[in-house]
N, C-alpha and C. Protein backbone atom coordinates (compact mmCIF):
# COMPACT_ATOMS: atom_id res chain seq x y z
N UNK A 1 -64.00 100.76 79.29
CA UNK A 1 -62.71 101.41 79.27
C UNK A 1 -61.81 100.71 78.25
N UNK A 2 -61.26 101.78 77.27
CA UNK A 2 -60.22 100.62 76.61
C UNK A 2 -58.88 100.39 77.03
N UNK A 3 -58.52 99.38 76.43
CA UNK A 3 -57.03 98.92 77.02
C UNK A 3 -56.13 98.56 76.08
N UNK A 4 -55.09 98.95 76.01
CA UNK A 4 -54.02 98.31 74.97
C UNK A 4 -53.51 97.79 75.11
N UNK A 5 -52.74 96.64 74.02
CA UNK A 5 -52.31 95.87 74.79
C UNK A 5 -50.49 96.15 74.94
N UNK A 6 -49.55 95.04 75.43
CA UNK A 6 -48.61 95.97 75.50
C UNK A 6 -47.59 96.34 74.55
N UNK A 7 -47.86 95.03 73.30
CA UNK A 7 -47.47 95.72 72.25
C UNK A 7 -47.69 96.86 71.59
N UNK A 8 -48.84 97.39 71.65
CA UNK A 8 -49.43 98.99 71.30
C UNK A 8 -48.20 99.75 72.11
N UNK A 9 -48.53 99.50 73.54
CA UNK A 9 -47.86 100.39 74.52
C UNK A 9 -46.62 100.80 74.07
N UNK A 10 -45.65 99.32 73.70
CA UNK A 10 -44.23 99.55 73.31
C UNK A 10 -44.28 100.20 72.28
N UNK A 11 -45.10 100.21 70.90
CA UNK A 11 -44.93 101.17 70.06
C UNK A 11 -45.30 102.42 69.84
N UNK A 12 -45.94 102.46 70.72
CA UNK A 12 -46.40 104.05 70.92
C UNK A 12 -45.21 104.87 71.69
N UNK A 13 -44.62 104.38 72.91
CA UNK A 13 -43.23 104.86 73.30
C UNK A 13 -41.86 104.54 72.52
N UNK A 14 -41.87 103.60 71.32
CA UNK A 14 -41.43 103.47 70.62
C UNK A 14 -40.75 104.15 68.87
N UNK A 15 -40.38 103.69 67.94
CA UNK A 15 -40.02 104.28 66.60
C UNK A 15 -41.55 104.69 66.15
N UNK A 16 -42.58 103.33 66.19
CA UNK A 16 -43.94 103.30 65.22
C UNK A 16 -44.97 103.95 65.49
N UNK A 17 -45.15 104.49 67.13
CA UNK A 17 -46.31 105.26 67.40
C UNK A 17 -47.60 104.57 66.85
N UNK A 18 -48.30 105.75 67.72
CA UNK A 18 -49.85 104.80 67.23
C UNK A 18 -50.23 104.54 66.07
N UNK A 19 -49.82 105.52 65.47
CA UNK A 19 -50.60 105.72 64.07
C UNK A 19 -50.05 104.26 63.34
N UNK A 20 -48.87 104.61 63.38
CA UNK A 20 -47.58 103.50 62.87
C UNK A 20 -48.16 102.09 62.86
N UNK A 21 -48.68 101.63 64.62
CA UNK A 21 -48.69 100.65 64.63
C UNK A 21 -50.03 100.03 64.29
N UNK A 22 -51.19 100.74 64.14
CA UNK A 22 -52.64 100.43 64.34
C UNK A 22 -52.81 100.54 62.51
N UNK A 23 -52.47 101.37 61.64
CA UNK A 23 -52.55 102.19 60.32
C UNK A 23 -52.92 100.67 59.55
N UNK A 24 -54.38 100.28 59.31
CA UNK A 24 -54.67 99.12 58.45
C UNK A 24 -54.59 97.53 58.99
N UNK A 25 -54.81 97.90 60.53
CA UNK A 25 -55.36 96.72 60.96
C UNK A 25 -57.35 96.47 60.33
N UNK A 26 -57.91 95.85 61.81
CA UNK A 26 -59.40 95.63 61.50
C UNK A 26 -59.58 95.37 62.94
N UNK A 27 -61.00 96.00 63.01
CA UNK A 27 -61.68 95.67 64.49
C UNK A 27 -62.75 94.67 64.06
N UNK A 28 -63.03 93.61 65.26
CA UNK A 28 -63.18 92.53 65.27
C UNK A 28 -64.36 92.93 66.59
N UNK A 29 -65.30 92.39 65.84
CA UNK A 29 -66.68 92.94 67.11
C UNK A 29 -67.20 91.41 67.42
N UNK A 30 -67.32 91.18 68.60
CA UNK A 30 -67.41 89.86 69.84
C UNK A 30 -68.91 90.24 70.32
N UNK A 31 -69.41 88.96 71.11
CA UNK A 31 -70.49 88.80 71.77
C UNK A 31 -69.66 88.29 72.96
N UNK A 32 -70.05 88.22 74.21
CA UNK A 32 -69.55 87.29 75.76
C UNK A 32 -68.51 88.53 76.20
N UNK A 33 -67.61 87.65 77.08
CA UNK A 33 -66.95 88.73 78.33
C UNK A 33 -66.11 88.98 77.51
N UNK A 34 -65.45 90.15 77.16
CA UNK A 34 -64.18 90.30 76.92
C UNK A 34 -62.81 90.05 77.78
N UNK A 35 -61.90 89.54 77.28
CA UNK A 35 -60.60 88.84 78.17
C UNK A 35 -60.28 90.13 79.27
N UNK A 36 -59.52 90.33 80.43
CA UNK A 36 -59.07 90.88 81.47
C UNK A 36 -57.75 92.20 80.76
N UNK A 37 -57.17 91.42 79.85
CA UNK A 37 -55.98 92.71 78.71
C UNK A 37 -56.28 91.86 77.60
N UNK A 38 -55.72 93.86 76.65
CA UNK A 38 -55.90 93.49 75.27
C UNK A 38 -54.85 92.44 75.27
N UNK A 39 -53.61 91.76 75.67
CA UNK A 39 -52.69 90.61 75.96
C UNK A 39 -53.28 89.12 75.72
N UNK A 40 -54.52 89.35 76.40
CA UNK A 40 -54.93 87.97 76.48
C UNK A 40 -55.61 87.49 75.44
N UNK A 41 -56.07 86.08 75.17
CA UNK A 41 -56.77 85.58 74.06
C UNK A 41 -57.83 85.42 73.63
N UNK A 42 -58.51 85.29 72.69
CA UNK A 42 -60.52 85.77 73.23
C UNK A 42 -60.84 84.36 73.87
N UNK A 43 -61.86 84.90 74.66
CA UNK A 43 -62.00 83.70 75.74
C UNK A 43 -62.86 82.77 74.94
N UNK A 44 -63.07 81.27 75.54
CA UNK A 44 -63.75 80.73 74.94
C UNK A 44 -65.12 81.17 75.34
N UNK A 45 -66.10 80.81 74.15
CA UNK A 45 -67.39 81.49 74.53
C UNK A 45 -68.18 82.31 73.19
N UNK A 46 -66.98 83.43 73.35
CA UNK A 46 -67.16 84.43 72.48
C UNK A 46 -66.79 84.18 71.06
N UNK A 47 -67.93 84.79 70.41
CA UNK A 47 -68.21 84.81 68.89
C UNK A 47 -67.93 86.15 68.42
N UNK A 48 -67.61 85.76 67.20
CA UNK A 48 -66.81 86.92 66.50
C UNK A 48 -68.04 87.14 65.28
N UNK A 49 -68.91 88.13 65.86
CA UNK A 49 -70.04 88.71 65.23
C UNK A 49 -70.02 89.48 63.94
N UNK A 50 -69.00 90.13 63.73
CA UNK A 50 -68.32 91.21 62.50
C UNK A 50 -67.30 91.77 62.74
N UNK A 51 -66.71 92.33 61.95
CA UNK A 51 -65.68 93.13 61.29
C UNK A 51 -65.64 94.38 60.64
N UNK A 52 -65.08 95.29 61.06
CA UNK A 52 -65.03 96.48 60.48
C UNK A 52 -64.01 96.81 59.81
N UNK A 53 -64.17 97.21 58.20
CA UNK A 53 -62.87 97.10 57.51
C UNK A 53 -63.21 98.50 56.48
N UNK A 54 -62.40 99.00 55.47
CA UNK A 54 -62.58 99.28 54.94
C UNK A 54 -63.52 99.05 53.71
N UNK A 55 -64.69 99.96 53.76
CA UNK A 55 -65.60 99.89 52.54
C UNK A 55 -66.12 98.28 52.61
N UNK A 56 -66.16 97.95 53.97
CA UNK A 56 -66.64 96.37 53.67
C UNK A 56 -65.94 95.06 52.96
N UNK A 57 -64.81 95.56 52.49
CA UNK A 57 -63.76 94.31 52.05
C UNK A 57 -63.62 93.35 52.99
N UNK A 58 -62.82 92.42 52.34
CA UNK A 58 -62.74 91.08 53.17
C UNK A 58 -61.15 91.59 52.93
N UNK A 59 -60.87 91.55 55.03
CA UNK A 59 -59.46 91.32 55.24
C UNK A 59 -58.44 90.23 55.15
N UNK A 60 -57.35 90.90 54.52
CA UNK A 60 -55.98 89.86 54.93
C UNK A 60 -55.12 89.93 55.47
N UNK A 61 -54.87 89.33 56.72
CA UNK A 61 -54.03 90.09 57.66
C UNK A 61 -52.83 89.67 57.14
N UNK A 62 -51.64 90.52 57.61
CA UNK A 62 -50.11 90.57 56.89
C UNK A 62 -50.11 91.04 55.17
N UNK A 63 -51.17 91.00 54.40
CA UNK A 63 -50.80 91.28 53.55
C UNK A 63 -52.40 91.41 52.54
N UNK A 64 -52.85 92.72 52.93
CA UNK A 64 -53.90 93.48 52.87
C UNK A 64 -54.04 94.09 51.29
N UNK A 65 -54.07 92.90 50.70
CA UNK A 65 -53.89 93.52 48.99
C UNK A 65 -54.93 94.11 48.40
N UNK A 66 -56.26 93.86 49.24
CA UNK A 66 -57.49 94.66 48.82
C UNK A 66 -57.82 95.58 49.27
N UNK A 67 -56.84 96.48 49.86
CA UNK A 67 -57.00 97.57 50.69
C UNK A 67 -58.04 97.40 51.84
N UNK A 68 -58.32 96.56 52.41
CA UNK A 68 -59.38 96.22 53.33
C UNK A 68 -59.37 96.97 54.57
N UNK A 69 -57.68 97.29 54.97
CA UNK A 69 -57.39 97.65 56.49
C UNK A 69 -57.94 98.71 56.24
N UNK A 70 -57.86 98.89 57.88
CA UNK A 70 -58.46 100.81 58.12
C UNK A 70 -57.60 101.65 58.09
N UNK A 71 -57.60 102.87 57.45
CA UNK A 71 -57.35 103.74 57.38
C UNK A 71 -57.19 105.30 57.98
N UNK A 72 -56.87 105.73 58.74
CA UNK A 72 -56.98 107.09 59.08
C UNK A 72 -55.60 108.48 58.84
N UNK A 73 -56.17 109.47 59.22
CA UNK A 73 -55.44 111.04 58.88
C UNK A 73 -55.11 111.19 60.17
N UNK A 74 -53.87 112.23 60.15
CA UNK A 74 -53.82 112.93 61.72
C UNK A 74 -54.29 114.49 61.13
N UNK A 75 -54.84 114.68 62.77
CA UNK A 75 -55.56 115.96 62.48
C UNK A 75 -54.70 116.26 63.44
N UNK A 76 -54.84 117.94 63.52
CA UNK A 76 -54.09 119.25 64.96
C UNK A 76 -54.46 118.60 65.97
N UNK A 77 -53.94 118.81 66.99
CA UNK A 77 -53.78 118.40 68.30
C UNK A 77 -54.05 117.20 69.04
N UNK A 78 -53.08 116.40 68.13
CA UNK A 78 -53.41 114.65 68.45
C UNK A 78 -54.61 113.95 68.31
N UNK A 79 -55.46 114.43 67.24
CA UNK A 79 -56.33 113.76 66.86
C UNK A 79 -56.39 112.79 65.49
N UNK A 80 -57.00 111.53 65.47
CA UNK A 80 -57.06 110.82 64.10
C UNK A 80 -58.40 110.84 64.02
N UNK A 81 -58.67 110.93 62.52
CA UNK A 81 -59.78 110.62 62.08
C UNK A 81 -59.68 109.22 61.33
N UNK A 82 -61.01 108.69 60.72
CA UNK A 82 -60.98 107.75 59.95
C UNK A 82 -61.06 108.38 58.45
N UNK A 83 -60.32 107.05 57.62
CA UNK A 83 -60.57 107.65 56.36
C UNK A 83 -61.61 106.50 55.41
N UNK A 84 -62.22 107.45 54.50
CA UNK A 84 -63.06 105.94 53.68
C UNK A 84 -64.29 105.75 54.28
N UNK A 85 -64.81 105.10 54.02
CA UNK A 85 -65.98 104.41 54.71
C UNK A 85 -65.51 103.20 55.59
N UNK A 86 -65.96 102.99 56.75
CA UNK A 86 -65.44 101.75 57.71
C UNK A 86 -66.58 101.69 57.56
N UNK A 87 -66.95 100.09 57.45
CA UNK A 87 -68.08 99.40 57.18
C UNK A 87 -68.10 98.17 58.01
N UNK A 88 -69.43 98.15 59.07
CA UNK A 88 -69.67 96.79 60.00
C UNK A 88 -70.17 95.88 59.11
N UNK A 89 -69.17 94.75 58.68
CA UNK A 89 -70.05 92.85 58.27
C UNK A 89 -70.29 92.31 59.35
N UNK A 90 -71.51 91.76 59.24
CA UNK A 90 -71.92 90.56 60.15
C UNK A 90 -71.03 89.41 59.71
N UNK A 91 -71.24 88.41 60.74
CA UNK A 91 -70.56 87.14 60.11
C UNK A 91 -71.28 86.22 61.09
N UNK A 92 -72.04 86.39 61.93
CA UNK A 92 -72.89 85.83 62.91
C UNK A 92 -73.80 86.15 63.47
N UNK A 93 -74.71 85.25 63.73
CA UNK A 93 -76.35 86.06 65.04
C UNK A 93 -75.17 86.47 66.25
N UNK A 94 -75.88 87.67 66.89
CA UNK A 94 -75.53 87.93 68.28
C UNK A 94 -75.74 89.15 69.01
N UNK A 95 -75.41 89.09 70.18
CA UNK A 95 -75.74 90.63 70.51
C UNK A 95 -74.22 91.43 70.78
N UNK A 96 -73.69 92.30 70.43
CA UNK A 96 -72.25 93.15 70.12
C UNK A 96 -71.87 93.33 71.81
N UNK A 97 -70.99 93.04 72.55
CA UNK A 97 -70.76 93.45 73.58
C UNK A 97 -69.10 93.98 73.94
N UNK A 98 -68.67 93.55 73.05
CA UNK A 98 -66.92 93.95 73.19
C UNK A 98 -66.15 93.75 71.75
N UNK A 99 -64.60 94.50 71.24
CA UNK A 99 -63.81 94.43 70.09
C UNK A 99 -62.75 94.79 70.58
N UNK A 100 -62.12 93.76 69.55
CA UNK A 100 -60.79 94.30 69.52
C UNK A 100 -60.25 94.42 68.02
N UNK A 101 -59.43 95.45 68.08
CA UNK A 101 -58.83 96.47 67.15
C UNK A 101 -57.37 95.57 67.07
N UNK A 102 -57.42 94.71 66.04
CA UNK A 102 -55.89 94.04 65.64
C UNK A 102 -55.29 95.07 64.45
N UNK A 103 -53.80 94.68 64.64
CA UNK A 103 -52.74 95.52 63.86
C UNK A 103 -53.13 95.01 62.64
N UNK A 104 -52.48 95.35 61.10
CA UNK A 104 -52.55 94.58 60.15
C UNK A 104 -51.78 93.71 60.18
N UNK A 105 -50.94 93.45 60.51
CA UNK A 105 -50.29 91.79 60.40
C UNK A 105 -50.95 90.43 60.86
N UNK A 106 -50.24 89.39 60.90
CA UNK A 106 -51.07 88.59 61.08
C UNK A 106 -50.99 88.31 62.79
N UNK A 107 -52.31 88.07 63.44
CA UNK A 107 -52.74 87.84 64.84
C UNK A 107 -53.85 86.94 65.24
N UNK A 108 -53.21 85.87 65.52
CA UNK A 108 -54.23 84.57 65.88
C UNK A 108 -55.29 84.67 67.21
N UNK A 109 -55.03 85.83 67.84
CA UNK A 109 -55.97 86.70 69.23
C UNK A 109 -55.71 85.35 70.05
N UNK A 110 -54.19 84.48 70.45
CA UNK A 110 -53.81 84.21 71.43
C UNK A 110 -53.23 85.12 72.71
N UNK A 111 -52.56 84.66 73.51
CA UNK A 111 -51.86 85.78 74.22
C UNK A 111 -50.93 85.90 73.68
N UNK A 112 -50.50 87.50 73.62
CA UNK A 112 -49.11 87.86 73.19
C UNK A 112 -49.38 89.11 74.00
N UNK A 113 -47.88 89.27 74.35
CA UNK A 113 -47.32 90.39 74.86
C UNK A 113 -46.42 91.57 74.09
N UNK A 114 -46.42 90.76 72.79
CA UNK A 114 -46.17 91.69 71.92
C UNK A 114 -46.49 92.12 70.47
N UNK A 115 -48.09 91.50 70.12
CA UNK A 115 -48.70 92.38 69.15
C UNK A 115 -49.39 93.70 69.63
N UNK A 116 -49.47 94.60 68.70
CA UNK A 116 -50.11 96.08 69.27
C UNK A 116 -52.32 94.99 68.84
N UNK A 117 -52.56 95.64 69.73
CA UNK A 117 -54.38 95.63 69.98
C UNK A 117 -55.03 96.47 70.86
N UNK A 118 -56.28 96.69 70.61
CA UNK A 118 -56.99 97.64 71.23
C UNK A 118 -58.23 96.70 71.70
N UNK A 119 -58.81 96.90 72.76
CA UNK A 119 -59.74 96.28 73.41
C UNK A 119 -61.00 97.40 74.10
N UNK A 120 -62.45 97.23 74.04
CA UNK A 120 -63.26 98.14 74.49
C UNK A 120 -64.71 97.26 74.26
N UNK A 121 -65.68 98.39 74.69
CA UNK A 121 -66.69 97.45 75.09
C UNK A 121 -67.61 98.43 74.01
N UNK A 122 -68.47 97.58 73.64
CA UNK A 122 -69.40 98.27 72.55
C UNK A 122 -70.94 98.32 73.04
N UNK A 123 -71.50 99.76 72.66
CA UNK A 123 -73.06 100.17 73.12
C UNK A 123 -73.61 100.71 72.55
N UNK A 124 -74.55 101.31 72.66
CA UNK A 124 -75.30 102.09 71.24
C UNK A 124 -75.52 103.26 71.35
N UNK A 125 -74.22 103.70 73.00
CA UNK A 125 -74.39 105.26 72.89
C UNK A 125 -73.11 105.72 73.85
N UNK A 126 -73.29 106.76 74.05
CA UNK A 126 -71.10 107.49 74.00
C UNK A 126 -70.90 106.96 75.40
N UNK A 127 -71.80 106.18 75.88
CA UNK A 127 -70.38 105.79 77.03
C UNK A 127 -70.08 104.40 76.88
N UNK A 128 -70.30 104.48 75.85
CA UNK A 128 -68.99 102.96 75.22
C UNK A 128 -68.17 103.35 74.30
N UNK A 129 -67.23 102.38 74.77
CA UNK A 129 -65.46 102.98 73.44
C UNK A 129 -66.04 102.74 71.78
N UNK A 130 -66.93 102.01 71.60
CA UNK A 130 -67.36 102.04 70.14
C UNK A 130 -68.71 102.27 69.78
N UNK A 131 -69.45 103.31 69.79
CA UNK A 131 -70.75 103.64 69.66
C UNK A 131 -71.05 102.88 68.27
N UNK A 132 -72.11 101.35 68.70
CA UNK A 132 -72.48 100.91 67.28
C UNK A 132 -74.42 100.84 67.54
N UNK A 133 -75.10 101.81 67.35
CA UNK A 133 -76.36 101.51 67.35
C UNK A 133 -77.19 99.75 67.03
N UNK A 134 -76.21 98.83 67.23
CA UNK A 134 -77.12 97.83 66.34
C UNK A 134 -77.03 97.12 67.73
N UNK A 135 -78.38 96.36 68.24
CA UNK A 135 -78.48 95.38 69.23
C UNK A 135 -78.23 93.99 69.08
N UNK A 136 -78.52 94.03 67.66
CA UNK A 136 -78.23 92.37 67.47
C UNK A 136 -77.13 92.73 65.87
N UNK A 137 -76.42 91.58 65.72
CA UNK A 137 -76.12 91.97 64.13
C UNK A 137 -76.28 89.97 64.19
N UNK A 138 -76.50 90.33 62.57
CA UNK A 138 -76.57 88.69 61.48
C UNK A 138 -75.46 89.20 60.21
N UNK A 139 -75.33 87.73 59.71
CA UNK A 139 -74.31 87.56 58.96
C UNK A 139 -74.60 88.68 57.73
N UNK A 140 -76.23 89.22 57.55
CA UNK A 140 -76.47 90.17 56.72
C UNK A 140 -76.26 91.34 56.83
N UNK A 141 -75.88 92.00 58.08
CA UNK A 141 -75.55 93.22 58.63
C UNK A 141 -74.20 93.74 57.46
N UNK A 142 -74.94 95.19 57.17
CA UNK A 142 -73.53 96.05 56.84
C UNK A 142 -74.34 97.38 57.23
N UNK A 143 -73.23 97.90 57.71
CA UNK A 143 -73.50 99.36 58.35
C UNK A 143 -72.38 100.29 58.60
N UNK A 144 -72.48 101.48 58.07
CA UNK A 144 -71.52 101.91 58.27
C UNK A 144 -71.21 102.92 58.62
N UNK A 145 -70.05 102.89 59.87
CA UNK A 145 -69.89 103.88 61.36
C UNK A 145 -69.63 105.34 60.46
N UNK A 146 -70.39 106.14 61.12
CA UNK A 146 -70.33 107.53 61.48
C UNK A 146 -69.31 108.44 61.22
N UNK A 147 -68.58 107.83 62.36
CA UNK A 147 -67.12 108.77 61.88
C UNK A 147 -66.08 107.91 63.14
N UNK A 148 -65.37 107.71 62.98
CA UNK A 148 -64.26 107.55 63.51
C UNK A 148 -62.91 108.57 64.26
N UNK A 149 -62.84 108.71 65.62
CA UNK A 149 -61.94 109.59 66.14
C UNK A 149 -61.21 109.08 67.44
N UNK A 150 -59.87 109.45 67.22
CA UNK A 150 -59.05 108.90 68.71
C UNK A 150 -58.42 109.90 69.00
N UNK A 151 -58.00 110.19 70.12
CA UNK A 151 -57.71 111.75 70.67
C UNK A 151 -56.88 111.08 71.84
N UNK A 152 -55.59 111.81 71.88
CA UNK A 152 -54.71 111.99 73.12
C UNK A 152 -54.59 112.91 73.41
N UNK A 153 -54.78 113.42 74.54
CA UNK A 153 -54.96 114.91 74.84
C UNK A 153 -54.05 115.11 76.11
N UNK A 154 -53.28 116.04 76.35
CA UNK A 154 -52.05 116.40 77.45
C UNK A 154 -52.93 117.66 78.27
């Protein structure tokens, strides 16, 4: 199930909305438990296996000069797509079990109660929040997702 954290929350009922607040962050794909809220800090344990960025660039958070962050469109009826190619780097052995989706600014994945993040559990088929076919990834891994879609639906 994913969870936001409550900075998302505030900006989504807020001026920045989702789009606003998420528009060129990077998801950050983990091995071990994922923390209890997207709020909390990655637990110790967990390895930070890859990154999904644009076209495979290397991110900079707060100030994304290589266009690295992700990208997406709004489509009719509260849907986003992704734009570009989002591309999985390895950066470690492991097996993918959870990510979180940081804003583009800068976020040290302590607790805060007020950066926007997204949190979900990753599998290699639709009943996980991030369908990534790969069981293991290494620092050689690049692969790149399908398609990208988030939907609020009333």
């Amino acid at each position: 199930m994913i969870r936001f954290s409550k900075g998302l929350l505030d900006a989504i009922m807020g001026n920045a909305g989702f789009r606003g607040a998420m528009q060129g962050g990077v998801v950050r794909v983990f091995s071990g438990t994922r923390p209890a809220t997207a709020n909390d800090a990655i637990p110790v344990g967990c390895v930070e296996l890859a990154r999904i960025t644009t076209d495979g660039k290397t991110f900079y958070p707060g100030s994304d000069t290589n266009a690295a962050g992700l990208q997406f469109s709004l489509q009719s009826g509260g849907v986003l797509n992704g734009v570009g190619a989002w591309i999985v780097v390895g950066r470690a052995n492991g097996i993918p079990t959870w990510f979180r989706w940081n804003w583009g600014g800068v976020d040290n994945n302590v607790y805060s109660d007020s950066l926007p993040r997204i949190d979900g559990d990753v599998g290699p088929d639709e009943m996980f929040d991030l369908v990534l076919p790969l069981y293991s990834i290494f620092p050689s891994t690049r692969y790149r997702l399908e398609m990208f879609e988030a939907t609020i639906s009333g």
